[in-house]
C-alpha atoms as a PDB file:
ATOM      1  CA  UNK A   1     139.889  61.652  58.991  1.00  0.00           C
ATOM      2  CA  UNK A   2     142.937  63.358  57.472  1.00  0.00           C
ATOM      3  CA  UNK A   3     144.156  66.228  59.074  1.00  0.00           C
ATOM      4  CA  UNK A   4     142.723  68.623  56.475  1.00  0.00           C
ATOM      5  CA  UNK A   5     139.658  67.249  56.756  1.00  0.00           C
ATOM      6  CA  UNK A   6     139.618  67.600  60.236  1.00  0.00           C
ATOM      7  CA  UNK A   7     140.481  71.529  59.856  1.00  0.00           C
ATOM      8  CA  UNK A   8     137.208  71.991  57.381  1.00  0.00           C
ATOM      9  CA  UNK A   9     134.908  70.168  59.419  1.00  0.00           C
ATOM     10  CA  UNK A  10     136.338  72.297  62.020  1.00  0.00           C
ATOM     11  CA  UNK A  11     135.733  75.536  60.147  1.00  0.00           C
ATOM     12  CA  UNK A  12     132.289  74.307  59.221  1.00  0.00           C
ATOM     13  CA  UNK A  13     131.250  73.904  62.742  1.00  0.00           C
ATOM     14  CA  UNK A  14     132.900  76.957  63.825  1.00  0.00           C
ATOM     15  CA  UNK A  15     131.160  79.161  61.343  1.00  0.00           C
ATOM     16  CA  UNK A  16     127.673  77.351  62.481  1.00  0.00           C
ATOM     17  CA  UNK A  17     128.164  77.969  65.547  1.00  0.00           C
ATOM     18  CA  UNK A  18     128.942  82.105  64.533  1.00  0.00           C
ATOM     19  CA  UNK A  19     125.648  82.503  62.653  1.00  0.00           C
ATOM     20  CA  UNK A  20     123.475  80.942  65.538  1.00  0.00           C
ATOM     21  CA  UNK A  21     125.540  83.545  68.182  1.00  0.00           C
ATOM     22  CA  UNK A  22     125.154  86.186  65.448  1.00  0.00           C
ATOM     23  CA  UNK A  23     121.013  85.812  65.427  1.00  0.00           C
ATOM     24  CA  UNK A  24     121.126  85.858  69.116  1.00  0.00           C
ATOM     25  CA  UNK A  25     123.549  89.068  69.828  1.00  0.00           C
ATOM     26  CA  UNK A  26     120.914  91.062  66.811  1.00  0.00           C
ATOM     27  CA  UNK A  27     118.124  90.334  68.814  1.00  0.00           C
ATOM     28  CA  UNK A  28     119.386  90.964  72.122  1.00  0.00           C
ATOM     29  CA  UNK A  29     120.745  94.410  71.174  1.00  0.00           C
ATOM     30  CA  UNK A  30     116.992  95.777  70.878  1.00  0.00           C
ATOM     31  CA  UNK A  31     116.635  94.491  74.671  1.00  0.00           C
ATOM     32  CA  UNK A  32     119.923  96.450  76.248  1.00  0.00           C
ATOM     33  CA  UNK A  33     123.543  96.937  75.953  1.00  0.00           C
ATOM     34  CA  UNK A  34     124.479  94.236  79.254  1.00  0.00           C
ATOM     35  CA  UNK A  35     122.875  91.508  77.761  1.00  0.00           C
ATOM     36  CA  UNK A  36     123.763  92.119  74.187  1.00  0.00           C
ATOM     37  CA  UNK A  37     127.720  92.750  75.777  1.00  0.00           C
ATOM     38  CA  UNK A  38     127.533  89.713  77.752  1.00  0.00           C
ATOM     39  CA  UNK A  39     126.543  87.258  75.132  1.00  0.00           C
ATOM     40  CA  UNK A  40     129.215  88.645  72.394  1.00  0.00           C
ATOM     41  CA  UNK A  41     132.201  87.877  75.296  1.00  0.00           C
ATOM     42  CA  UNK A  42     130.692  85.000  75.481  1.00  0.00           C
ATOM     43  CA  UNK A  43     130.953  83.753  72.604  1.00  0.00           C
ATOM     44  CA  UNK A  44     134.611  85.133  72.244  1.00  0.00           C
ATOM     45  CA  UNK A  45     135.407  82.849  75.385  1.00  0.00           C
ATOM     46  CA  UNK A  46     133.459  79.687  73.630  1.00  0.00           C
ATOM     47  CA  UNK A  47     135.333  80.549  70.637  1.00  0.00           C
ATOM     48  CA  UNK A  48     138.310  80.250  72.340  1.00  0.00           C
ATOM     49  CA  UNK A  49     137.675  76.999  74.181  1.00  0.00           C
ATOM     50  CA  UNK A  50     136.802  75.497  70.908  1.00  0.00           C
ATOM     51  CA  UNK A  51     139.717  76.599  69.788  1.00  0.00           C
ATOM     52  CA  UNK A  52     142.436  75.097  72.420  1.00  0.00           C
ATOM     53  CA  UNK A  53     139.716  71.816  72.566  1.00  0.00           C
ATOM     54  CA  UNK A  54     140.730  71.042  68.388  1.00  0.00           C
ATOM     55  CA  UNK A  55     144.542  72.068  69.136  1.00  0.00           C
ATOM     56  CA  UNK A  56     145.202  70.392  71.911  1.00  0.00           C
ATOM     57  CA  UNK A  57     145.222  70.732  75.970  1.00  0.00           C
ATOM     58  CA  UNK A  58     148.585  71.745  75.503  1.00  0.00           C
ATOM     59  CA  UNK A  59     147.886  74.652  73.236  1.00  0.00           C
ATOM     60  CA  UNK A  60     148.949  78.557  74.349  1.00  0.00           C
ATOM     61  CA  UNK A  61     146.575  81.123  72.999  1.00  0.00           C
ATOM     62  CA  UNK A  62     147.389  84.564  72.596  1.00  0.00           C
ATOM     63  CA  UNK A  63     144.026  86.869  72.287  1.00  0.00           C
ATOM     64  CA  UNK A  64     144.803  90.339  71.070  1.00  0.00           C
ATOM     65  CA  UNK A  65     141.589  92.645  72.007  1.00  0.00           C
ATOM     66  CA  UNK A  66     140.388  96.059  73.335  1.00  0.00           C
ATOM     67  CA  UNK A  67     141.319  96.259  77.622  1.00  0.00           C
ATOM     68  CA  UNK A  68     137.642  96.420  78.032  1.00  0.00           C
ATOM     69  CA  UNK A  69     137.321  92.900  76.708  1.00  0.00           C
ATOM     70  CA  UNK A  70     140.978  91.798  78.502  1.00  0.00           C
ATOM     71  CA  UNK A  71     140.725  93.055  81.833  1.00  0.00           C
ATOM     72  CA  UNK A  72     138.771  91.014  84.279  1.00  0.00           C
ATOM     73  CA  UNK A  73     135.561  92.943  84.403  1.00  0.00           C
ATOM     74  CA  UNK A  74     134.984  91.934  87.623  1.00  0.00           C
ATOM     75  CA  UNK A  75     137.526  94.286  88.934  1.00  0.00           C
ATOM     76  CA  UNK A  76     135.691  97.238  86.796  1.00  0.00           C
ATOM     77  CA  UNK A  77     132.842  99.492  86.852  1.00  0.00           C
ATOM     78  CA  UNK A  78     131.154  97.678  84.149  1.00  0.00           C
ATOM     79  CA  UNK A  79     131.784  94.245  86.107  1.00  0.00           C
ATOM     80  CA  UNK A  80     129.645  96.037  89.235  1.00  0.00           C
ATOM     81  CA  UNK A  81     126.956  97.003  86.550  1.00  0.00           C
ATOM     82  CA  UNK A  82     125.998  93.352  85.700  1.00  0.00           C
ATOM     83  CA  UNK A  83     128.866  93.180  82.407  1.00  0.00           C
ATOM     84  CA  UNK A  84     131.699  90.625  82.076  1.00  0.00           C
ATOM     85  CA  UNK A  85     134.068  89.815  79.546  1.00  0.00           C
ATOM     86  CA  UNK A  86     136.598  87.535  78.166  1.00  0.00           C
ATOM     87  CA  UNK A  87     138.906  88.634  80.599  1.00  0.00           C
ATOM     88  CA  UNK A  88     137.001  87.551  83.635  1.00  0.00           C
ATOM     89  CA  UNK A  89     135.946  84.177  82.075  1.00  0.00           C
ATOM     90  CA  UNK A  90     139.577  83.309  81.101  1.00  0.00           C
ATOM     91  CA  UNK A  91     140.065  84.132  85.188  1.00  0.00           C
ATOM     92  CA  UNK A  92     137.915  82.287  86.504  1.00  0.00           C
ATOM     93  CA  UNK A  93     138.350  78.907  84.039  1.00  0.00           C
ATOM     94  CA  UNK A  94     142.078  79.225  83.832  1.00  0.00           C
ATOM     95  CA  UNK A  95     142.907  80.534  86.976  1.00  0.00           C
ATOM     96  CA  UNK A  96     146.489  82.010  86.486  1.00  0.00           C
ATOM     97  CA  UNK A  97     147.385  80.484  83.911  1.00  0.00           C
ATOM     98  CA  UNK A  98     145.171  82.819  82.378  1.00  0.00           C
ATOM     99  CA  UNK A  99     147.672  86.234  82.260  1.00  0.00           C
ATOM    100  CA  UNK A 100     145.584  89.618  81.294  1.00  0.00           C
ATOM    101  CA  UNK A 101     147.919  92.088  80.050  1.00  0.00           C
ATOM    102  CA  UNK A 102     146.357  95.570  79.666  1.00  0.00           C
ATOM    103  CA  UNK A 103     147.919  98.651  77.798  1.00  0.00           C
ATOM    104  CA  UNK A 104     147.570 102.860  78.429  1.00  0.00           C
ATOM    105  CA  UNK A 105     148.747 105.945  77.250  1.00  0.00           C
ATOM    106  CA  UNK A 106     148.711 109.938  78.676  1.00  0.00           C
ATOM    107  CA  UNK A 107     148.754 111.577  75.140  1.00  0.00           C
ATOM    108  CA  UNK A 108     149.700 111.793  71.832  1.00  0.00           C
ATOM    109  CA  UNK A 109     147.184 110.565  68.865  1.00  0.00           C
ATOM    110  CA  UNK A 110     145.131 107.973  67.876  1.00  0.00           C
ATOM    111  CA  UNK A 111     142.680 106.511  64.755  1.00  0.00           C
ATOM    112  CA  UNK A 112     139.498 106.624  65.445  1.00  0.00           C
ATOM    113  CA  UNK A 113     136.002 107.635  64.747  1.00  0.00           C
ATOM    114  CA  UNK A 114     133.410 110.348  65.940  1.00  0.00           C
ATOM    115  CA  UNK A 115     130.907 108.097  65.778  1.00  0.00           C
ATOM    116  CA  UNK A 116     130.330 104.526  64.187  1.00  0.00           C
ATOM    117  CA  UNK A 117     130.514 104.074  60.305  1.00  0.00           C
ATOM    118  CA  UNK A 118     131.992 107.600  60.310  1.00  0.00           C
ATOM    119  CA  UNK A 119     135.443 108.061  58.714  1.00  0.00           C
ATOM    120  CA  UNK A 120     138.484 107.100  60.800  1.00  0.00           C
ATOM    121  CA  UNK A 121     140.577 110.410  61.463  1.00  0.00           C
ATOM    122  CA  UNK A 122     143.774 111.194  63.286  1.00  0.00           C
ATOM    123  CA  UNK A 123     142.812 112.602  66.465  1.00  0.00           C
ATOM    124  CA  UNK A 124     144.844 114.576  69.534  1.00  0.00           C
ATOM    125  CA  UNK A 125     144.459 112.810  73.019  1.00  0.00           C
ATOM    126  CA  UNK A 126     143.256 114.850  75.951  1.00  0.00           C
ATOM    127  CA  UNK A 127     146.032 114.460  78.249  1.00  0.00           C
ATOM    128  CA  UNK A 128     145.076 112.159  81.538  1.00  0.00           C
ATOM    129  CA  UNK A 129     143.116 113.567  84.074  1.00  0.00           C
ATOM    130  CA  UNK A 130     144.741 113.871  87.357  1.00  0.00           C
ATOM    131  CA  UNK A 131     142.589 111.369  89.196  1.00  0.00           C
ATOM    132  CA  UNK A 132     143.642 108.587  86.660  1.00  0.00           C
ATOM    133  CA  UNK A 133     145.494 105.619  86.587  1.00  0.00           C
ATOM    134  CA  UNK A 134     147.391 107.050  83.917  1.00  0.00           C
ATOM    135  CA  UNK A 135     148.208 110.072  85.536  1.00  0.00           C
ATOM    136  CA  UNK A 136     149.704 107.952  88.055  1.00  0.00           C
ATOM    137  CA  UNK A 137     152.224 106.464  85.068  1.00  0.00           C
ATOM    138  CA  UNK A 138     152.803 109.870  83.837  1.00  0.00           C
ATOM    139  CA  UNK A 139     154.094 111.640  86.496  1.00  0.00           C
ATOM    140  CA  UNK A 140     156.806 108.295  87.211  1.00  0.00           C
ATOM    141  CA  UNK A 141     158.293 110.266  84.173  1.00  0.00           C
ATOM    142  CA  UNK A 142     158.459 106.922  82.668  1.00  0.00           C
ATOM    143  CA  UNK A 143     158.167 107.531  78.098  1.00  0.00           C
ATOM    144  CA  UNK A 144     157.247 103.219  78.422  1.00  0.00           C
ATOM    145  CA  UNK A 145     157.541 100.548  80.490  1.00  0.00           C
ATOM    146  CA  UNK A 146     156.116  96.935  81.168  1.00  0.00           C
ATOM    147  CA  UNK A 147     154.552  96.338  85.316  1.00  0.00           C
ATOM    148  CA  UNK A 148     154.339  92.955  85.776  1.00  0.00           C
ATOM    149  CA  UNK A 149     151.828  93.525  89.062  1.00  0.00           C
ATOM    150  CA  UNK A 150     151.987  89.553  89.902  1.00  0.00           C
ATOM    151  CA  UNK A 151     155.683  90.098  90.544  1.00  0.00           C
ATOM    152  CA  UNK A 152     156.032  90.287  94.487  1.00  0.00           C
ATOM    153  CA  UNK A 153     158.696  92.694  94.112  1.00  0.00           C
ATOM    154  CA  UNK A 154     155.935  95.128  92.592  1.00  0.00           C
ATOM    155  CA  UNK A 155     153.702  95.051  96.048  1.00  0.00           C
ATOM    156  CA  UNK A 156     154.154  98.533  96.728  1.00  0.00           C
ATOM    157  CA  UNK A 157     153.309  99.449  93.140  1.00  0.00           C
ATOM    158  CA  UNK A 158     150.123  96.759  93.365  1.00  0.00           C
ATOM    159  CA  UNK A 159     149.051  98.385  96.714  1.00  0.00           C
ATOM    160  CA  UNK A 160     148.450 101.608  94.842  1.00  0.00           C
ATOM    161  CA  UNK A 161     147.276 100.534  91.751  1.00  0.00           C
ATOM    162  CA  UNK A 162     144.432  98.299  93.477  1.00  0.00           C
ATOM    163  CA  UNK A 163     143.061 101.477  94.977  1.00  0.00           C
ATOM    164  CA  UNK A 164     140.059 102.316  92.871  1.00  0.00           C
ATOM    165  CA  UNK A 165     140.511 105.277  90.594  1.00  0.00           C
ATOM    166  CA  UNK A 166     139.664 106.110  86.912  1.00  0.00           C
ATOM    167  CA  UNK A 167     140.614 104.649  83.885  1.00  0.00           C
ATOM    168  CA  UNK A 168     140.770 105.785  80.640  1.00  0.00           C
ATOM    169  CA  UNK A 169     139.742 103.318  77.287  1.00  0.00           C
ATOM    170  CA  UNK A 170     139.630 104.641  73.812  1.00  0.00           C
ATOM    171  CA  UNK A 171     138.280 102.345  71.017  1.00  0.00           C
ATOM    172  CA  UNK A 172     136.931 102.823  67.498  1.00  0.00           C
ATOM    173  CA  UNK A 173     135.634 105.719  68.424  1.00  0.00           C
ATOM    174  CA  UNK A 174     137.198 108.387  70.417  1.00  0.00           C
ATOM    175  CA  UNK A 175     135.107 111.910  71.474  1.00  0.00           C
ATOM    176  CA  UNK A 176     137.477 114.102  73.311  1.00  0.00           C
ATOM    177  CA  UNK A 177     134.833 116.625  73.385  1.00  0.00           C
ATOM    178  CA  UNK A 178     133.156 114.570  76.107  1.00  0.00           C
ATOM    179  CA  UNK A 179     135.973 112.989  77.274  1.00  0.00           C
ATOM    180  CA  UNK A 180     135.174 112.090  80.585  1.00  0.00           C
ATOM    181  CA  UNK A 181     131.343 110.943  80.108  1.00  0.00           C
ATOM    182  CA  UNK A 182     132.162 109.032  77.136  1.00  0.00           C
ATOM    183  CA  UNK A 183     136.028 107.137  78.026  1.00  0.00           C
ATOM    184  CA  UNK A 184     136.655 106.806  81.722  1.00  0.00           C
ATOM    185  CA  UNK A 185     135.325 104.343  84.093  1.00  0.00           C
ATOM    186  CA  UNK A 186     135.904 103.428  87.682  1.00  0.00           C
ATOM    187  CA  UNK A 187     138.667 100.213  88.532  1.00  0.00           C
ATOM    188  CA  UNK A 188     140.920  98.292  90.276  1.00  0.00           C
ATOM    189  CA  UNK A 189     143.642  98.602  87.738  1.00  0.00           C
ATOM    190  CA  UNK A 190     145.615  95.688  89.950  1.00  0.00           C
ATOM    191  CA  UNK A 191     142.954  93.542  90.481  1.00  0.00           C
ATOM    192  CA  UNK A 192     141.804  93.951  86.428  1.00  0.00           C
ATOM    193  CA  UNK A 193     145.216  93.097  84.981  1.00  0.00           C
ATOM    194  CA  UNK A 194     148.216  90.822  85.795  1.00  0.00           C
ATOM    195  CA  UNK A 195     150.455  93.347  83.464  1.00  0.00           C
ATOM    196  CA  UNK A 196     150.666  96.473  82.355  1.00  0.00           C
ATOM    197  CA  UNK A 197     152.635  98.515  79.317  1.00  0.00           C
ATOM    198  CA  UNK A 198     153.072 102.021  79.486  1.00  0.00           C
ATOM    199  CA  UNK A 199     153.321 104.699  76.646  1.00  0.00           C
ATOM    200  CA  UNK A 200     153.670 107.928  77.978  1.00  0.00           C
ATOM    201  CA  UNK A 201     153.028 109.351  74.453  1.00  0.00           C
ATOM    202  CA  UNK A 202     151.486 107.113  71.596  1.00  0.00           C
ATOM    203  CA  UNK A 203     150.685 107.395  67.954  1.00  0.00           C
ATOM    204  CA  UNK A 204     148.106 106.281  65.343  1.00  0.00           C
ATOM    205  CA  UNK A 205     148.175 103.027  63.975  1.00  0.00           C
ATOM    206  CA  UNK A 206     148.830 103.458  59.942  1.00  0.00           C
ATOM    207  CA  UNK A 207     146.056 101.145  58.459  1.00  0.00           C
ATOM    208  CA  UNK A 208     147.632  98.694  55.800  1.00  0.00           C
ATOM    209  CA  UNK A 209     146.138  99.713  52.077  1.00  0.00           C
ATOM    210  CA  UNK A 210     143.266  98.091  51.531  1.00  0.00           C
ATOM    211  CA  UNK A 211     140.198  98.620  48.684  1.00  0.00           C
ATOM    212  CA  UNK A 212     136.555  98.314  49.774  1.00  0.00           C
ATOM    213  CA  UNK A 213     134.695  95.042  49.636  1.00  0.00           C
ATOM    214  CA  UNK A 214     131.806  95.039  46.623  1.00  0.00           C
ATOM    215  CA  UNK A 215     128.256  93.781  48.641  1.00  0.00           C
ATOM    216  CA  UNK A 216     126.498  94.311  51.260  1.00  0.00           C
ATOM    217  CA  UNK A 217     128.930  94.853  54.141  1.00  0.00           C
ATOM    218  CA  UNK A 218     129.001  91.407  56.496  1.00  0.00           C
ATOM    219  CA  UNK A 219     128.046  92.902  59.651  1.00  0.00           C
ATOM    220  CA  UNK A 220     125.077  94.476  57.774  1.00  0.00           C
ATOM    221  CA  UNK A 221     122.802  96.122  58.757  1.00  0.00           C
ATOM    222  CA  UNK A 222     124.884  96.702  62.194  1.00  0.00           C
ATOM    223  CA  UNK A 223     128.951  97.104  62.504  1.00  0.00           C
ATOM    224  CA  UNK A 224     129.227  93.824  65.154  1.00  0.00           C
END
């Protein structure tokens, strides 16, 4: 089999196996949000181990993905409510060679949503509350910086940070309004992540121009 081949019959499999996980994630999101959460990381860590299996053992991987789906879930509030994620199934197959960077941020703005399929807008974030992890990064006075909390030198720094505090995540859709109810969760930010970059102050991400598909949308009738 030629190596093109061998990339289609790939692709073929690969969107097989999407469709089946597709019909099982739309029926499972009538039952509740754990089960429906579970099976969509899973998949996303199949996907990836189908992935390193048809490039090789020796293949590095680079996911880019929300924290909530980096950090190992175990080390979350989610994680203690029956949830896991990529992150925690990279952990515990890869051990450390499996690194799980996570980002934050105290203010500035961001693109987001009210609510989904609404319009993305350009909206102000609340500043960190003071019993946050990123209030923590805010008052070092720091505007960015990269913690590499593996490093031993960092102990002191991964002594605090493993203390269990709040965390902040925005997504898609960000609701300042109910800030607290709606974007922070309980973790061990040093047990969740093996890195960490710092923005004291971030900005929106400018969309590249793009013109609306003609159709039925593909994740219709529910944004996946």
């Amino acid at each position: 089999m030629t190596k093109e081949s061998e990339e289609a019959y790939f692709n073929a499999t690969q969107n097989a196996r999407v469709v089946r996980a597709a019909e099982q994630y739309y029926r499972l999101m009538y039952r509740g949000s754990t089960q429906s959460w579970n099976l969509r990381d899973r998949h996303m860590f199949d996907t990836l181990q189908q992935v390193i299996e048809a490039k090789g053992s020796d293949a590095k991987v680079v996911i880019w993905a929300h924290n909530s789906h980096i950090g190992n879930a175990s080390a979350t509030e989610m994680g203690w409510q029956g949830q896991f994620n990529i992150g925690e199934l990279c952990r515990t197959a890869y051990g450390e060679q499996a690194v799980l960077i996570g980002f934050g941020t105290h203010a500035g703005n961001v693109a987001a949503a009210d609510n989904w399929d609404s319009p993305m807008k350009i909206k102000q974030i609340v500043p960190s509350r003071a019993d946050s992890f990123e209030r923590i990064f805010h008052e070092t006075q720091l505007p960015c910086a990269l913690i590499e909390l593996r490093n031993p030198q960092h102990s002191e720094v991964r002594e605090q940070l493993t203390q269990t505090r709040l965390e902040r995540a925005i997504g898609v859709i960000y609701r300042p309004e109910s800030e607290y109810y709606s974007h922070y969760f309980k973790a061990s930010l040093a047990e969740q992540f093996d890195a960490y970059v710092w923005f004291d102050e971030t900005t929106a991400v400018t969309p590249l121009p793009s013109a609306r598909p003609q159709g039925v949308p593909d994740t219709y009738p529910f944004g996946v």
